[in-house]
N, C-alpha and C. Protein backbone atom coordinates (compact mmCIF):
# COMPACT_ATOMS: atom_id res chain seq x y z
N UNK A 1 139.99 -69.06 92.39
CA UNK A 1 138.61 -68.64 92.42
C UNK A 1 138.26 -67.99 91.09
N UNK A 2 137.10 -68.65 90.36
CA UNK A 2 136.50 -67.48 89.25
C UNK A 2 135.68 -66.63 89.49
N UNK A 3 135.80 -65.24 88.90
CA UNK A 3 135.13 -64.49 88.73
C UNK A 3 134.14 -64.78 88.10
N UNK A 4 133.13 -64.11 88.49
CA UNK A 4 131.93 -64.89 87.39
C UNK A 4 130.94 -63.87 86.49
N UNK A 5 132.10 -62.90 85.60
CA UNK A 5 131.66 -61.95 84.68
C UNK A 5 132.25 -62.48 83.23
N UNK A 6 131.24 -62.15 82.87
CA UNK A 6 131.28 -62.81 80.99
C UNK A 6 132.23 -61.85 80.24
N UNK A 7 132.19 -60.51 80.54
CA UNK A 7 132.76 -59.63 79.59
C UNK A 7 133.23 -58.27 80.72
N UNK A 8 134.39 -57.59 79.07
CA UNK A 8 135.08 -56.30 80.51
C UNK A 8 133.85 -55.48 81.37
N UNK A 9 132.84 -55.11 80.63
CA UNK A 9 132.01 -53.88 80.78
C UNK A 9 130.45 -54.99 81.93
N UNK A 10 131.00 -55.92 81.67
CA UNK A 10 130.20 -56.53 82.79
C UNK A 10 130.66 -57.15 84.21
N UNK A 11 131.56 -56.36 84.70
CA UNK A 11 132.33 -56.83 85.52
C UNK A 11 131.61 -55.90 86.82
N UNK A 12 130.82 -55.15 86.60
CA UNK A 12 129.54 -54.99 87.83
C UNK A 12 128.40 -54.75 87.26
N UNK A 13 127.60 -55.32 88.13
CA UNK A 13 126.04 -55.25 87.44
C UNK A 13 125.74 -53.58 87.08
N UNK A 14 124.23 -53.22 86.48
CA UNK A 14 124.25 -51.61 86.44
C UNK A 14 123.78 -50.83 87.74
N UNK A 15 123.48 -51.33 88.38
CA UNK A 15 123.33 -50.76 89.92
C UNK A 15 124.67 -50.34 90.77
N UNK A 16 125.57 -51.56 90.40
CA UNK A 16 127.11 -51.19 90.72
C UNK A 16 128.07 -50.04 90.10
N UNK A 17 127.48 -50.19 88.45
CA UNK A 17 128.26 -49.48 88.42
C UNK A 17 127.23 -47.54 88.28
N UNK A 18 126.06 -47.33 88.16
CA UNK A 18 125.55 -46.42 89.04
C UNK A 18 125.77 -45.79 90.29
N UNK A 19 126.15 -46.93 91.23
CA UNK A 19 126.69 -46.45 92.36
C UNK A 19 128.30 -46.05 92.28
N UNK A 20 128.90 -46.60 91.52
CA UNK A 20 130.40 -45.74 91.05
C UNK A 20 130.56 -44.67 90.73
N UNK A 21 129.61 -44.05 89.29
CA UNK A 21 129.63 -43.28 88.94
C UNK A 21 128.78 -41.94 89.74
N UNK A 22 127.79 -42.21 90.80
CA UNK A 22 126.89 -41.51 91.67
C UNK A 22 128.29 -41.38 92.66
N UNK A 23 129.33 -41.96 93.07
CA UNK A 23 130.04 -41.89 94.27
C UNK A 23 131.23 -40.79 93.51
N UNK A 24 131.26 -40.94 92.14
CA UNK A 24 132.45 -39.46 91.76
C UNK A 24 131.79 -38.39 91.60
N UNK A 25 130.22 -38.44 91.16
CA UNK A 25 129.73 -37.13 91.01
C UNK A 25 129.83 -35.94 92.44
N UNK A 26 129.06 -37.25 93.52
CA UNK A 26 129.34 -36.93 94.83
C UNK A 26 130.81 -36.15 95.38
N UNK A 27 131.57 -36.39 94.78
CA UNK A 27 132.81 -36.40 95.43
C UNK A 27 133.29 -35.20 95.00
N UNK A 28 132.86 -35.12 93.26
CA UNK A 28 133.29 -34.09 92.42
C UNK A 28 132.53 -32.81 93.25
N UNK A 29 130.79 -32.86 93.52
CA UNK A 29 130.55 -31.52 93.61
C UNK A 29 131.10 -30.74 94.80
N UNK A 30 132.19 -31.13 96.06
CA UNK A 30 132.66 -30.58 96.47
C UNK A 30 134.29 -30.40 96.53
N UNK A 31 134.59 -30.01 94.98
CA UNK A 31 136.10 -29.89 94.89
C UNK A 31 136.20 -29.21 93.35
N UNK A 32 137.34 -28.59 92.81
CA UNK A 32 137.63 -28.55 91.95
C UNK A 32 138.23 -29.62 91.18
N UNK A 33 138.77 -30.89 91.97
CA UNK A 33 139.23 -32.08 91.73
C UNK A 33 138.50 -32.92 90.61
N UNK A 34 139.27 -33.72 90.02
CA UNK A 34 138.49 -34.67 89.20
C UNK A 34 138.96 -36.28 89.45
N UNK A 35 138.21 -37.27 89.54
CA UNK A 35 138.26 -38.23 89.30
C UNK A 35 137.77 -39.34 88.34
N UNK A 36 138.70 -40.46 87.71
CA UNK A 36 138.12 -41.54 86.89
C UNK A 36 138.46 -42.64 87.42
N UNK A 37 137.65 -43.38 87.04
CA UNK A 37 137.70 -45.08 87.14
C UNK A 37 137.90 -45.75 85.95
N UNK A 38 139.01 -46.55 86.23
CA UNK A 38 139.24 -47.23 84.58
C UNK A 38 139.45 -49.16 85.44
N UNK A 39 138.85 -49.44 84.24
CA UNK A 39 138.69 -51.45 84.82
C UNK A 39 139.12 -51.62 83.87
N UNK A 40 139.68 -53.11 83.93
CA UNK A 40 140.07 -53.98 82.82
C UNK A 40 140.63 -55.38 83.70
N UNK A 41 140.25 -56.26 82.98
CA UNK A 41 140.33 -57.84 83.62
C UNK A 41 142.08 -58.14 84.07
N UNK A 42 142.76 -57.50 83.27
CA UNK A 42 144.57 -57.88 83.48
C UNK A 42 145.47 -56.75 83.43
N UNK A 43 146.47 -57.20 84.16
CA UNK A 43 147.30 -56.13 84.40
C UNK A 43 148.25 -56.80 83.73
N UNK A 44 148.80 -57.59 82.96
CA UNK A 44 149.94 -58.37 82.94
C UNK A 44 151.33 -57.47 82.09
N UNK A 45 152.35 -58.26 82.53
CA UNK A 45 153.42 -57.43 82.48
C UNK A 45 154.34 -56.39 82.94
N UNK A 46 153.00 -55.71 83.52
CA UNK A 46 153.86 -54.62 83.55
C UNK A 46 153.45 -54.16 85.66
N UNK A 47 153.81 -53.30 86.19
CA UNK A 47 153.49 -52.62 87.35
C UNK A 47 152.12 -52.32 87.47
N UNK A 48 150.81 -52.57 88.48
CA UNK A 48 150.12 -51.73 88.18
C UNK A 48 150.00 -50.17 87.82
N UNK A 49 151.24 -49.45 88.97
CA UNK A 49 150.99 -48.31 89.05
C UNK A 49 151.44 -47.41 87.45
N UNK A 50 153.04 -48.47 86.59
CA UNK A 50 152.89 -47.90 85.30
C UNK A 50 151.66 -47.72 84.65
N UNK A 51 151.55 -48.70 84.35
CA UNK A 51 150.00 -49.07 83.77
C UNK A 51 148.71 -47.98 84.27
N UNK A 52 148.69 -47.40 85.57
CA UNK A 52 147.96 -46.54 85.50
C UNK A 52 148.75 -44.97 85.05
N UNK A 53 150.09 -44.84 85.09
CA UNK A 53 150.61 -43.63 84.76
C UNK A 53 150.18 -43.83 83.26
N UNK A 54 150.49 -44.86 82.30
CA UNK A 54 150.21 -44.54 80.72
C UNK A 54 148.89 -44.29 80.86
N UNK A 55 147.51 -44.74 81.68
CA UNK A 55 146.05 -44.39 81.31
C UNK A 55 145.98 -43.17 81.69
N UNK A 56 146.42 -43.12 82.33
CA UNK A 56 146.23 -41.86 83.25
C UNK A 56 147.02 -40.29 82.14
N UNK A 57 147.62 -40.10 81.31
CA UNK A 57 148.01 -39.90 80.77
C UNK A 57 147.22 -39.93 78.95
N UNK A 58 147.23 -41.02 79.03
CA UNK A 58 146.52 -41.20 77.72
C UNK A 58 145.05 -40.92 78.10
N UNK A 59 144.33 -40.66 78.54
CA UNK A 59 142.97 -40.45 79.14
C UNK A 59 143.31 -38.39 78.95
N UNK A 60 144.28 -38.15 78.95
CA UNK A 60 144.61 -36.63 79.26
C UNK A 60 143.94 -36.44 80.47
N UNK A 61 144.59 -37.33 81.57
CA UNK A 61 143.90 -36.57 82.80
C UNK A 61 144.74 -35.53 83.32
N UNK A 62 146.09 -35.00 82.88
CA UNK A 62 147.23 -34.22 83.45
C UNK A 62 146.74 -33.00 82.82
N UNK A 63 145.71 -32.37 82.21
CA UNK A 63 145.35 -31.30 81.24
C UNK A 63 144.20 -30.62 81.75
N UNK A 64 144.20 -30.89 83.45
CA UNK A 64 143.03 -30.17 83.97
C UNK A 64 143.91 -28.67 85.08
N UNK A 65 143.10 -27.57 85.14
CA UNK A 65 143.54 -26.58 85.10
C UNK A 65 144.65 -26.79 86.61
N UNK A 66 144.08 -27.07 87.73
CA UNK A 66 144.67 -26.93 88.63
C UNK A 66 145.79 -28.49 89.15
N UNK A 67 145.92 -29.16 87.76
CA UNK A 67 146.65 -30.96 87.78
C UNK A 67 146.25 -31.72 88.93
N UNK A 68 145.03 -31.58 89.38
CA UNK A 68 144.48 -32.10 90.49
C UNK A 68 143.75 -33.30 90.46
N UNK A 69 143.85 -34.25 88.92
CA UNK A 69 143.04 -35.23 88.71
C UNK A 69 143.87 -36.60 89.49
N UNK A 70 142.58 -37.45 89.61
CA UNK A 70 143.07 -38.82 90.45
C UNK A 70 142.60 -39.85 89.67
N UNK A 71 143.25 -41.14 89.01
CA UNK A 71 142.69 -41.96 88.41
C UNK A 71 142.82 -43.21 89.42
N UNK A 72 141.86 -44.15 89.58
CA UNK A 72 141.82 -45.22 90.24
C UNK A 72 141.62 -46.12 88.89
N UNK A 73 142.93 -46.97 89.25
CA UNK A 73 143.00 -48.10 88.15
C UNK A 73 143.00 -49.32 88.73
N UNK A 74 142.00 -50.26 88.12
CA UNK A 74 141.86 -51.50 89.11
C UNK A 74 141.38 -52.68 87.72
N UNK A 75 142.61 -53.63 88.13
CA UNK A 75 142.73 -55.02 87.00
C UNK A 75 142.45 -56.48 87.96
N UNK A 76 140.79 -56.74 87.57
CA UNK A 76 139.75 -57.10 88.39
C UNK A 76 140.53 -58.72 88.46
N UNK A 77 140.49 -59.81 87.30
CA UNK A 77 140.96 -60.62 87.55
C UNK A 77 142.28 -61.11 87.95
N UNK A 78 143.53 -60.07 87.92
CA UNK A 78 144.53 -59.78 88.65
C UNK A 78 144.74 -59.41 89.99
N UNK A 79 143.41 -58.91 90.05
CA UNK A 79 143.75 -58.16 91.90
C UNK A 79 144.48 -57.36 92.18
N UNK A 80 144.71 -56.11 91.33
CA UNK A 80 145.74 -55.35 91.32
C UNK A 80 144.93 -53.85 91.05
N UNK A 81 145.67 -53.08 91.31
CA UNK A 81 145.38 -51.67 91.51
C UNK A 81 146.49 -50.56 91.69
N UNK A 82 146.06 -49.23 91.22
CA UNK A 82 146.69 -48.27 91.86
C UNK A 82 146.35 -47.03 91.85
N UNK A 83 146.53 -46.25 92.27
CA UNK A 83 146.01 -45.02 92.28
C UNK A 83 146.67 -43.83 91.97
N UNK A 84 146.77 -42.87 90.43
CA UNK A 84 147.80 -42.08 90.34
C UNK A 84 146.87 -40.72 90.50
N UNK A 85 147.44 -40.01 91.16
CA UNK A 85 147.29 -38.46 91.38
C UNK A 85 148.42 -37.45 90.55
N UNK A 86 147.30 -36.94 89.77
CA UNK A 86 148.56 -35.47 89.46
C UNK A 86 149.38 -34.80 90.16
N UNK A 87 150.10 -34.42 89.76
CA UNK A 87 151.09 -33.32 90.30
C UNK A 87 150.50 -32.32 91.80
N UNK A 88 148.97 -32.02 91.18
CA UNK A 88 148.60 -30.62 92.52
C UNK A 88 148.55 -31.59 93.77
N UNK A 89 147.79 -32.58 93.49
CA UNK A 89 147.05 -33.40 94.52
C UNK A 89 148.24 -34.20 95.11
N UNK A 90 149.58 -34.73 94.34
CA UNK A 90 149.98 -35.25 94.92
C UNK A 90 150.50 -34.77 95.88
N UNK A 91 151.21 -33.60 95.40
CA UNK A 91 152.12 -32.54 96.47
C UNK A 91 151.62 -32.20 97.42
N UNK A 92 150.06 -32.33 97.50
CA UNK A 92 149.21 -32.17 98.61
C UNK A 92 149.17 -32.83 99.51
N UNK A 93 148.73 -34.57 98.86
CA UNK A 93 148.61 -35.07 100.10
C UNK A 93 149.85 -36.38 100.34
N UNK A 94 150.58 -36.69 99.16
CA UNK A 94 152.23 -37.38 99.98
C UNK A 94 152.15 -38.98 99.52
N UNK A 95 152.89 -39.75 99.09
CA UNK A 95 152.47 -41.00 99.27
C UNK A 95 152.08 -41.65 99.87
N UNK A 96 152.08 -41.24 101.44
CA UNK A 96 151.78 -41.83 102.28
C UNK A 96 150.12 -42.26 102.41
N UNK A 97 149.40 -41.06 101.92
CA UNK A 97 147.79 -41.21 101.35
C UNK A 97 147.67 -42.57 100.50
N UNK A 98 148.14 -42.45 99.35
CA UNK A 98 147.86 -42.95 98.83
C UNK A 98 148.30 -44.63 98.42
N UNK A 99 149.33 -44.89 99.62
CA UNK A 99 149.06 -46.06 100.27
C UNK A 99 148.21 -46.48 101.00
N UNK A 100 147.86 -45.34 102.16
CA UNK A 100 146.42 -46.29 102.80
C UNK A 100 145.77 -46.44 101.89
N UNK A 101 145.23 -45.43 100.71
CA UNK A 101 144.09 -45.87 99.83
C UNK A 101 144.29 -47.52 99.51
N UNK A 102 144.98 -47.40 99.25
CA UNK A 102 145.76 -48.70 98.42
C UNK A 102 145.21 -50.22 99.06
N UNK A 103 145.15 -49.89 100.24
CA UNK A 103 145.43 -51.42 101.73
C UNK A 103 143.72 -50.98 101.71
N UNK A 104 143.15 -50.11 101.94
CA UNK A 104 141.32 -49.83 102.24
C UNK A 104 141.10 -51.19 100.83
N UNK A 105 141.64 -50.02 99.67
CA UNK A 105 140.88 -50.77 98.73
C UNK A 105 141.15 -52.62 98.29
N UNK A 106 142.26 -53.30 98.54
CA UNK A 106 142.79 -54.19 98.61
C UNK A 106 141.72 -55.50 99.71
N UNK A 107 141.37 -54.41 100.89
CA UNK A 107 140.94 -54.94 101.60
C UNK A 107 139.23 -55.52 101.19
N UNK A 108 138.58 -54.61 100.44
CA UNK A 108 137.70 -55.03 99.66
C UNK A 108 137.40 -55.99 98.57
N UNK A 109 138.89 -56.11 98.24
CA UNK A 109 139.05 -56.64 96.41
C UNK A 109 138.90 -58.36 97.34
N UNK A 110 139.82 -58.39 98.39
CA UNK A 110 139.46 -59.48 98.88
C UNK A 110 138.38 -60.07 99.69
N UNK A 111 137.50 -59.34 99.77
CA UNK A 111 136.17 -59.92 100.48
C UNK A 111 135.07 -60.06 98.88
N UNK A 112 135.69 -59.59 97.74
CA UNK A 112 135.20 -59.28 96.41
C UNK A 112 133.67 -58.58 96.37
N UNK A 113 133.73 -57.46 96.89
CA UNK A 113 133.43 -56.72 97.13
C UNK A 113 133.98 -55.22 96.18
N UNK A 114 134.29 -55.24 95.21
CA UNK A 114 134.78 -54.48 94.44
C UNK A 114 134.03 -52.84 94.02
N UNK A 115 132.86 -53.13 93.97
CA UNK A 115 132.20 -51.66 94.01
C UNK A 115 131.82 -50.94 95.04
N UNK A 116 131.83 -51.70 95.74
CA UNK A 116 131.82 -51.15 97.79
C UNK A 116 133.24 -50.50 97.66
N UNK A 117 134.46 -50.61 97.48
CA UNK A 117 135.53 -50.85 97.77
C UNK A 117 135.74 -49.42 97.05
N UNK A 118 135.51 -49.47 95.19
CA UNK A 118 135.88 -48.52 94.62
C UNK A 118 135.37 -46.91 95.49
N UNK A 119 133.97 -47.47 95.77
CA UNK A 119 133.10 -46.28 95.92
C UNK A 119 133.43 -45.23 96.97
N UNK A 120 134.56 -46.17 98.24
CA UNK A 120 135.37 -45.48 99.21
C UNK A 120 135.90 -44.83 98.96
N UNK A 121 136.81 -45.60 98.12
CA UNK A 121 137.81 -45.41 97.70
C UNK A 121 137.44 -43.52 97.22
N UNK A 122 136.60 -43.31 96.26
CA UNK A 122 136.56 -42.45 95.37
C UNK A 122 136.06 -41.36 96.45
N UNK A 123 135.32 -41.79 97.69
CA UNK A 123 134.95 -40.68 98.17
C UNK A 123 135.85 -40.23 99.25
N UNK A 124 137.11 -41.34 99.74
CA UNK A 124 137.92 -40.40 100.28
C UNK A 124 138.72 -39.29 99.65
N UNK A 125 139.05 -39.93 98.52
CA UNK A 125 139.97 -38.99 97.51
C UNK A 125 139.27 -37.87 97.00
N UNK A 126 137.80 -37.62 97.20
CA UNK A 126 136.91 -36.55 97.07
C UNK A 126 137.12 -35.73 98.25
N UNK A 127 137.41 -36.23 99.73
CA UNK A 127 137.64 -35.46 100.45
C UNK A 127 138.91 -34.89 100.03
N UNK A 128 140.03 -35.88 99.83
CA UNK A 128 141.17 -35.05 99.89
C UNK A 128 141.36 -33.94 99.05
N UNK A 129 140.99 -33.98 98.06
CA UNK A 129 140.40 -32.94 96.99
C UNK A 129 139.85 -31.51 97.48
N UNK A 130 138.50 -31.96 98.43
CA UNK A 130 137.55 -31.24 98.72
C UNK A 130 139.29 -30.49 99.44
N UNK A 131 139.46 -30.86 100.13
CA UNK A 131 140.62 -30.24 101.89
C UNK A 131 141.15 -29.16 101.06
N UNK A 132 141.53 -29.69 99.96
CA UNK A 132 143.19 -29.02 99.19
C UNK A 132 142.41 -27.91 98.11
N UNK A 133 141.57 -28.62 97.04
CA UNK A 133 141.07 -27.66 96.25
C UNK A 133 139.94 -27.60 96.69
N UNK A 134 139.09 -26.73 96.82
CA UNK A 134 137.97 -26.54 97.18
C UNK A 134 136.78 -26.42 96.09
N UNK A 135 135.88 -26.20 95.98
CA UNK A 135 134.61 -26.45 94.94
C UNK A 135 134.45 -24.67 94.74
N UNK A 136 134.48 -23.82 93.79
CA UNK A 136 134.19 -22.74 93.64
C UNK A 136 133.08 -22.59 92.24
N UNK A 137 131.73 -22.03 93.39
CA UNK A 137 130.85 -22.20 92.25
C UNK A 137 131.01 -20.97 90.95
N UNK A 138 131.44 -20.19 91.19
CA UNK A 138 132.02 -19.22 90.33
C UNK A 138 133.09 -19.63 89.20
N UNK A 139 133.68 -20.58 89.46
CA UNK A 139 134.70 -20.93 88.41
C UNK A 139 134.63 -22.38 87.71
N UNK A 140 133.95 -23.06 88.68
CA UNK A 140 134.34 -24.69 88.61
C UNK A 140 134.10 -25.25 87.55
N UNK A 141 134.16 -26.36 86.88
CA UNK A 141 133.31 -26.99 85.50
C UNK A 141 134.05 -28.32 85.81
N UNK A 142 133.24 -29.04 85.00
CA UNK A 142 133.41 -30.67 84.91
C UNK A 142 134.39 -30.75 84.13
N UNK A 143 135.55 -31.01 83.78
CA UNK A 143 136.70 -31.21 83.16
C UNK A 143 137.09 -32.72 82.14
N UNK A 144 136.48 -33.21 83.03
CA UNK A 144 136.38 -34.56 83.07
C UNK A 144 135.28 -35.30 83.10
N UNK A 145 134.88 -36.79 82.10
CA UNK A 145 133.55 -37.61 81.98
C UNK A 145 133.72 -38.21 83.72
N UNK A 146 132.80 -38.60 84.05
CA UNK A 146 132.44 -39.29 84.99
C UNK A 146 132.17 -40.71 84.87
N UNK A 147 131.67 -41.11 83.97
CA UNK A 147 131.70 -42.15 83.51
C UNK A 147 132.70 -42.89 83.63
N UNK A 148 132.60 -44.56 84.32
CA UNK A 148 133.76 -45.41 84.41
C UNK A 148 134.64 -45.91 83.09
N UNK A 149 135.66 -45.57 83.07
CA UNK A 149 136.59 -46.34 81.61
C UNK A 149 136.56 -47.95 81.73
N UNK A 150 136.29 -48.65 80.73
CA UNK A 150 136.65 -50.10 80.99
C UNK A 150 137.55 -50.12 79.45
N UNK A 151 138.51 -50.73 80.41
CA UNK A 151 139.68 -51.13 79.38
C UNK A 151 139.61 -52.82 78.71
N UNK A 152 140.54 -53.37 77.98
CA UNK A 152 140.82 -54.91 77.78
C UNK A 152 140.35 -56.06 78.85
């Protein structure tokens, strides 16, 4: 099956990806948590989930105060994904989370449905966030762009 996007950064229309970036703001204002979205057409070579530990990393998402950031990495014409959580968040909520995330979002990639899919995606992991760190309007700040990363 082809995809039928011309280029990386057009791989959802701007309504799609509005609604991505509207679904982390959402998510963000009740947590100290941060989340990004990073796309790119291939995963090749390597694991998805490496591949999201080097972005995830090179993005400096491990440099937020409470290590509570979550990157959702998803390699559109591959069909591949993964989801790395820092250190706070992971210890929080276990791998076991972040396998279901995994099968929700999978389950979308195959109806291709991909910005429906992300947008769950981002707002469960806003809950889990919300559960563990909580939103303190006294301290909180944006740490992190909101804006989706598109990679290669």
């Amino acid at each position: 099956m082809k995809i039928p996007f011309l280029s990386r950064k057009e791989f959802f229309s701007p309504d799609e990806k509005n609604k991505i970036v509207q679904a982390i703001r959402l998510a963000e204002q009740q947590t100290s948590g941060e989340i990004r979205v990073y796309v790119e057409s291939r995963c090749r070579f390597v694991h998805p989930l490496d591949r999201a530990h080097e972005i995830f990393f090179g993005l400096n998402m491990d440099q937020t105060e409470a290590r509570n950031a979550v990157l959702v990495y998803v390699a559109i014409k591959d069909r591949q994904l993964a989801l790395f959580g820092d250190k706070g968040i992971h210890e929080k909520v276990g791998e076991q989370f972040w396998n279901e995330k995994v099968k929700i979002i999978l389950s979308h990639m195959h109806k291709e449905s991909y910005a429906e899919g992300i947008c769950r995606i981002v707002g469960d992991i806003g809950e889990a966030l919300r559960t563990h760190f909580p939103f303190d309007r006294g301290s909180d700040k944006n740490e992190l762009p909101d804006d989706i990363v598109f990679g290669r």
